[in-house]
N, C-alpha and C. Protein backbone atom coordinates (compact mmCIF):
# COMPACT_ATOMS: atom_id res chain seq x y z
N UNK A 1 -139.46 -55.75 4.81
CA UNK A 1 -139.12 -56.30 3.51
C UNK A 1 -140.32 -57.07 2.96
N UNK A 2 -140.10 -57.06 1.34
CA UNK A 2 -141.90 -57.62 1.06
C UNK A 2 -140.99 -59.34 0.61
N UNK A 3 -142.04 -59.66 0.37
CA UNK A 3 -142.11 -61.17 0.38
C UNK A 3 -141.23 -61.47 -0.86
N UNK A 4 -141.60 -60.65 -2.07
CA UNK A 4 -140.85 -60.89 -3.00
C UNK A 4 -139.61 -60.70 -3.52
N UNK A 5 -139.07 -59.81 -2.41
CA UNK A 5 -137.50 -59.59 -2.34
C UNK A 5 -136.96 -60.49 -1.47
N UNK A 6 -137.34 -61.24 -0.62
CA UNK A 6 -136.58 -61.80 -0.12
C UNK A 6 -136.77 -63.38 -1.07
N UNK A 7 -138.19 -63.60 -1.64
CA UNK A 7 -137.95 -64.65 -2.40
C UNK A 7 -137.19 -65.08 -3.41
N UNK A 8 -137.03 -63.59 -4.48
CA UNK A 8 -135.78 -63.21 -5.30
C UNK A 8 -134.17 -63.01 -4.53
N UNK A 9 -134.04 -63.12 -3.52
CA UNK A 9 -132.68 -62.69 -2.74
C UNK A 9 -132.82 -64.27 -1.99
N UNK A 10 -133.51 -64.85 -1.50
CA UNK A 10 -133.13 -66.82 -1.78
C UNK A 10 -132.88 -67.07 -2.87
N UNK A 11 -133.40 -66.78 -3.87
CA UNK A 11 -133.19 -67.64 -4.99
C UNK A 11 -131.31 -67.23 -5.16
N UNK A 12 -131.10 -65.85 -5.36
CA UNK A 12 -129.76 -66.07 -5.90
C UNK A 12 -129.06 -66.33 -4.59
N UNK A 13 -129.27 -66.58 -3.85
CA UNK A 13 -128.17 -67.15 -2.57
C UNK A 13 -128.18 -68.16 -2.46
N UNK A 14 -128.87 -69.24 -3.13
CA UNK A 14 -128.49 -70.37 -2.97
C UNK A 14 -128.33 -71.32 -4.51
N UNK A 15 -127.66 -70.00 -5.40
CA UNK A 15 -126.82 -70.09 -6.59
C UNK A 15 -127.90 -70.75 -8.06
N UNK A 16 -128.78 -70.39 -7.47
CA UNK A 16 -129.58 -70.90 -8.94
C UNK A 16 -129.81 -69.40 -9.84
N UNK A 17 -129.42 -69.90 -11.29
CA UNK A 17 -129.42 -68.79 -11.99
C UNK A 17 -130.44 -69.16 -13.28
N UNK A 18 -131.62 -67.97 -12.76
CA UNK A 18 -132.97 -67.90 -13.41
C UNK A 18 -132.45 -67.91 -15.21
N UNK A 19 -131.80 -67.22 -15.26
CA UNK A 19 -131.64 -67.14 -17.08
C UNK A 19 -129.90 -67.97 -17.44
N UNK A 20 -129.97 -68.49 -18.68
CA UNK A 20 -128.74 -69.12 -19.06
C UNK A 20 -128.38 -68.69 -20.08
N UNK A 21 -127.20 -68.45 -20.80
CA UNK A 21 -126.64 -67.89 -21.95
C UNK A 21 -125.94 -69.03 -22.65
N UNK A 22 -125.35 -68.48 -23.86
CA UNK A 22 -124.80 -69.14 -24.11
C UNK A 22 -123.65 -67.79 -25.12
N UNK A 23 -123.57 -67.34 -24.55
CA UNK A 23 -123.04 -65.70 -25.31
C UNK A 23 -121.43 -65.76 -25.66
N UNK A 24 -120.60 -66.76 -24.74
CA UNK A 24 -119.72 -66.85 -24.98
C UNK A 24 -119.58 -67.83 -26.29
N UNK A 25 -120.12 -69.37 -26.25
CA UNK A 25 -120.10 -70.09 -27.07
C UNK A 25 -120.36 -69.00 -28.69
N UNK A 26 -121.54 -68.56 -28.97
CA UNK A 26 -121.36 -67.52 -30.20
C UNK A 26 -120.09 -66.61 -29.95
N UNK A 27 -120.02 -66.27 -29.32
CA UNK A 27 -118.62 -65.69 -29.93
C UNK A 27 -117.34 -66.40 -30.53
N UNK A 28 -117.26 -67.18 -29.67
CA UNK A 28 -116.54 -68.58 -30.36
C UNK A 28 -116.85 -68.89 -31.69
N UNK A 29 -117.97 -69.03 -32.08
CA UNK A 29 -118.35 -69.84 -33.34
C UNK A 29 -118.17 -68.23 -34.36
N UNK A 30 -118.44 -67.23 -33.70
CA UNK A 30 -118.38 -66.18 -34.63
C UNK A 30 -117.02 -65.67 -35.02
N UNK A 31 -115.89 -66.62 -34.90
CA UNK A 31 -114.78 -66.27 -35.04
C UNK A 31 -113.83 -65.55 -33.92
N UNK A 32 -114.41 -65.97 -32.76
CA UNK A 32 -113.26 -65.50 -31.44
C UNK A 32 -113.60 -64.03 -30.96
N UNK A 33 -114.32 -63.14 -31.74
CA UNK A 33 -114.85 -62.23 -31.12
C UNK A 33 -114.33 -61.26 -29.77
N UNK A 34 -114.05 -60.51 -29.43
CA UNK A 34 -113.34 -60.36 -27.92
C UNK A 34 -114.36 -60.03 -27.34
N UNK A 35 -114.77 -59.72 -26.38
CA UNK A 35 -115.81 -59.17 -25.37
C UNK A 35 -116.28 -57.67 -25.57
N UNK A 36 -115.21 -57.13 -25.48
CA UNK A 36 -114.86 -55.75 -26.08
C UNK A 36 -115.79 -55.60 -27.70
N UNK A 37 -115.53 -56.19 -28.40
CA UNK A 37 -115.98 -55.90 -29.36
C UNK A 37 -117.10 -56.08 -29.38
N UNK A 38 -117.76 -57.21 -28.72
CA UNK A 38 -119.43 -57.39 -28.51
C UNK A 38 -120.50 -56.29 -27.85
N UNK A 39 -119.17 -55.76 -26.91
CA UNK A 39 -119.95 -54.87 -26.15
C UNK A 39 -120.06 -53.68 -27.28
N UNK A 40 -118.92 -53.27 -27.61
CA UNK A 40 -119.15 -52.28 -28.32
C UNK A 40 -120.27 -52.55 -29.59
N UNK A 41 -120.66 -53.40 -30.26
CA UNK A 41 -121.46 -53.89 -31.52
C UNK A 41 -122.61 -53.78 -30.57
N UNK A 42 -123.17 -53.88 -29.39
CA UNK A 42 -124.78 -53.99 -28.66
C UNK A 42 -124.87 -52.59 -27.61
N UNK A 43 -123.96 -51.99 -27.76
CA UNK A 43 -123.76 -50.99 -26.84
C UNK A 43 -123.60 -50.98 -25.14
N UNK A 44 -122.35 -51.93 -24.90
CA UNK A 44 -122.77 -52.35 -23.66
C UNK A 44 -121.00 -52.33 -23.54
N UNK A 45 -120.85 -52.00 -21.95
CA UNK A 45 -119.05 -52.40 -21.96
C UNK A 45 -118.48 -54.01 -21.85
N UNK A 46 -117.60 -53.87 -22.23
CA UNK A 46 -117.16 -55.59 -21.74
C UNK A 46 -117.32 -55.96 -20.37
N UNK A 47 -117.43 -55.32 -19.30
CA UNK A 47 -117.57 -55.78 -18.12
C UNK A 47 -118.96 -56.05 -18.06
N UNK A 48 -119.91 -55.63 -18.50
CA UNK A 48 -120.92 -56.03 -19.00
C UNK A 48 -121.20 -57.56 -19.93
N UNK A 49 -120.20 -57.77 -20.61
CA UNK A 49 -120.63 -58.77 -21.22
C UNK A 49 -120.09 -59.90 -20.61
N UNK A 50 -118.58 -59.85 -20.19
CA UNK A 50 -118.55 -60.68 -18.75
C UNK A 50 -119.58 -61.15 -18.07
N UNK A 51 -119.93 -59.94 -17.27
CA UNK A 51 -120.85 -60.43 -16.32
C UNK A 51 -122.41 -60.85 -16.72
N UNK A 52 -122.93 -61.01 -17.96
CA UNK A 52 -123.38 -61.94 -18.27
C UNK A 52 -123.02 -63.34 -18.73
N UNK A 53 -122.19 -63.21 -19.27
CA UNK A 53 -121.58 -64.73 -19.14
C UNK A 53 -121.29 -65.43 -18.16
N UNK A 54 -120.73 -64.53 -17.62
CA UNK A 54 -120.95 -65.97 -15.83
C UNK A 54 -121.66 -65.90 -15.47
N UNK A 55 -122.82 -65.52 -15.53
CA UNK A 55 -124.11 -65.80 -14.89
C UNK A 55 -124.54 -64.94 -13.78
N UNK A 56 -123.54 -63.70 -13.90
CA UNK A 56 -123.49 -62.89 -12.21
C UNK A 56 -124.80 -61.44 -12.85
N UNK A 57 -125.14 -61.35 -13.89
CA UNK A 57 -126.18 -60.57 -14.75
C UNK A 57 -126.85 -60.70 -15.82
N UNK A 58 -128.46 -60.37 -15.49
CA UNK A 58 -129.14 -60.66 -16.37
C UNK A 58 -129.30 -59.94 -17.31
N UNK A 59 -129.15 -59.38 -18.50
CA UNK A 59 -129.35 -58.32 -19.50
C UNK A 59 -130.81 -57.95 -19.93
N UNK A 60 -130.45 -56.93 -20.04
CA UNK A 60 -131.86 -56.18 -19.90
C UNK A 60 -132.57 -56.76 -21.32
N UNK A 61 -133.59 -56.59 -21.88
CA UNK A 61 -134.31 -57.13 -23.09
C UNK A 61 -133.84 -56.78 -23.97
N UNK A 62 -133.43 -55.54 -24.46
CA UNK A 62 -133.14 -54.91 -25.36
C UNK A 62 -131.94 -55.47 -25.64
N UNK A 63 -131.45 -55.18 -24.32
CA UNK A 63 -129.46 -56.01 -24.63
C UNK A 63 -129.66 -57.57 -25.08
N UNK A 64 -130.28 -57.96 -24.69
CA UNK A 64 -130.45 -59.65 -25.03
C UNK A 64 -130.69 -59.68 -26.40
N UNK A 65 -131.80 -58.99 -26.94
CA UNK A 65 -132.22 -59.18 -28.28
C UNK A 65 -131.51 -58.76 -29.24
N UNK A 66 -130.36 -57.30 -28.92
CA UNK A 66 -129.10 -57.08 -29.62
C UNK A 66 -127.77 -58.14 -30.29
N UNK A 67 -127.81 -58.53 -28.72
CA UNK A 67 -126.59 -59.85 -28.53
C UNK A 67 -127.08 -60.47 -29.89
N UNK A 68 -128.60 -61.05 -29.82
CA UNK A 68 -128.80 -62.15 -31.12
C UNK A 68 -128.55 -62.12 -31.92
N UNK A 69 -129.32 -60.66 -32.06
CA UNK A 69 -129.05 -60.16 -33.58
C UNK A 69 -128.04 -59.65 -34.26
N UNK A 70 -126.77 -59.54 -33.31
CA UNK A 70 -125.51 -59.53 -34.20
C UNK A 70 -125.07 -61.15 -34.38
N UNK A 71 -125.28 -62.23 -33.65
CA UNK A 71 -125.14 -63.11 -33.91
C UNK A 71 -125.77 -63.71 -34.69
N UNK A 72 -126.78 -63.09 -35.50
CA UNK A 72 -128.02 -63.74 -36.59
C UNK A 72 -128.55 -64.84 -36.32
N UNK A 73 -128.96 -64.87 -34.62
CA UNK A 73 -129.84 -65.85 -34.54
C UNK A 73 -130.83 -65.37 -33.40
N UNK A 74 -132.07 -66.28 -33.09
CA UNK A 74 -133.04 -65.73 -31.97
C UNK A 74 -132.50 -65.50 -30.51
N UNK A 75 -133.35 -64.79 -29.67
CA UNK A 75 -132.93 -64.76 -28.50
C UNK A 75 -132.87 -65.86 -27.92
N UNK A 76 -133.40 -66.86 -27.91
CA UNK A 76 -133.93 -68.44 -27.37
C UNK A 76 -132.78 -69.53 -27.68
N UNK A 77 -131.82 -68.51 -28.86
CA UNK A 77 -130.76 -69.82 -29.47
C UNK A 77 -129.65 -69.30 -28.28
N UNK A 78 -129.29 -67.96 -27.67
CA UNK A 78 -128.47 -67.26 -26.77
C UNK A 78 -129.09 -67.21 -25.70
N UNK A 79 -129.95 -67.12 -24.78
CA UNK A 79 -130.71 -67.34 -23.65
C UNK A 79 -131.78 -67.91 -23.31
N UNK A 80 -132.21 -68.97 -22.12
CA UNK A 80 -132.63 -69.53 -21.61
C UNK A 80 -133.30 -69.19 -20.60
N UNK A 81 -134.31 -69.70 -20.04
CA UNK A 81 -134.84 -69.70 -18.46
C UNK A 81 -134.99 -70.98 -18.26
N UNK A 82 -134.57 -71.39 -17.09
CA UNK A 82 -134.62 -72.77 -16.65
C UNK A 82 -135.55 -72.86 -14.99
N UNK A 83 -137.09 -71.60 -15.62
CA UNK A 83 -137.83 -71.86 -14.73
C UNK A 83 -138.79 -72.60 -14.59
């Protein structure tokens, strides 16, 4: 195993999560939104958008920069790194 998989495989085992969202809160403010519908508006399933919201997946770039832009704001106002 190389060095950097196991440094990436500590990191999430001892629950620190490299990127932060805030994906649920916009949906909230965007009028309640369902998950379902987000996914479908960025092309992604709701189990997908779940699992970025809890923090259990990181979305790929493209998906991140989608999310925003149906929410009409930057990627930076919906995700974080807290490295």
């Amino acid at each position: 195993m190389g060095g950097l998989f196991l440094a990436v495989t500590a990191f999430y085992l001892i629950g620190v999560q490299p990127i932060t969202n805030r994906v649920k809160l916009h949906r909230m403010v965007a009028g309640g939104i369902t998950r379902a519908q987000l996914g479908e508006a960025v092309g992604v399933t709701r189990h997908t958008i779940i699992a970025i919201e809890q923090g259990h997946y990181s979305p790929s770039l493209e998906t991140a920069f989608r999310i925003a832009r149906h929410f009409g704001v930057g990627v930076e106002d919906v995700f974080g790194w807290e490295g």
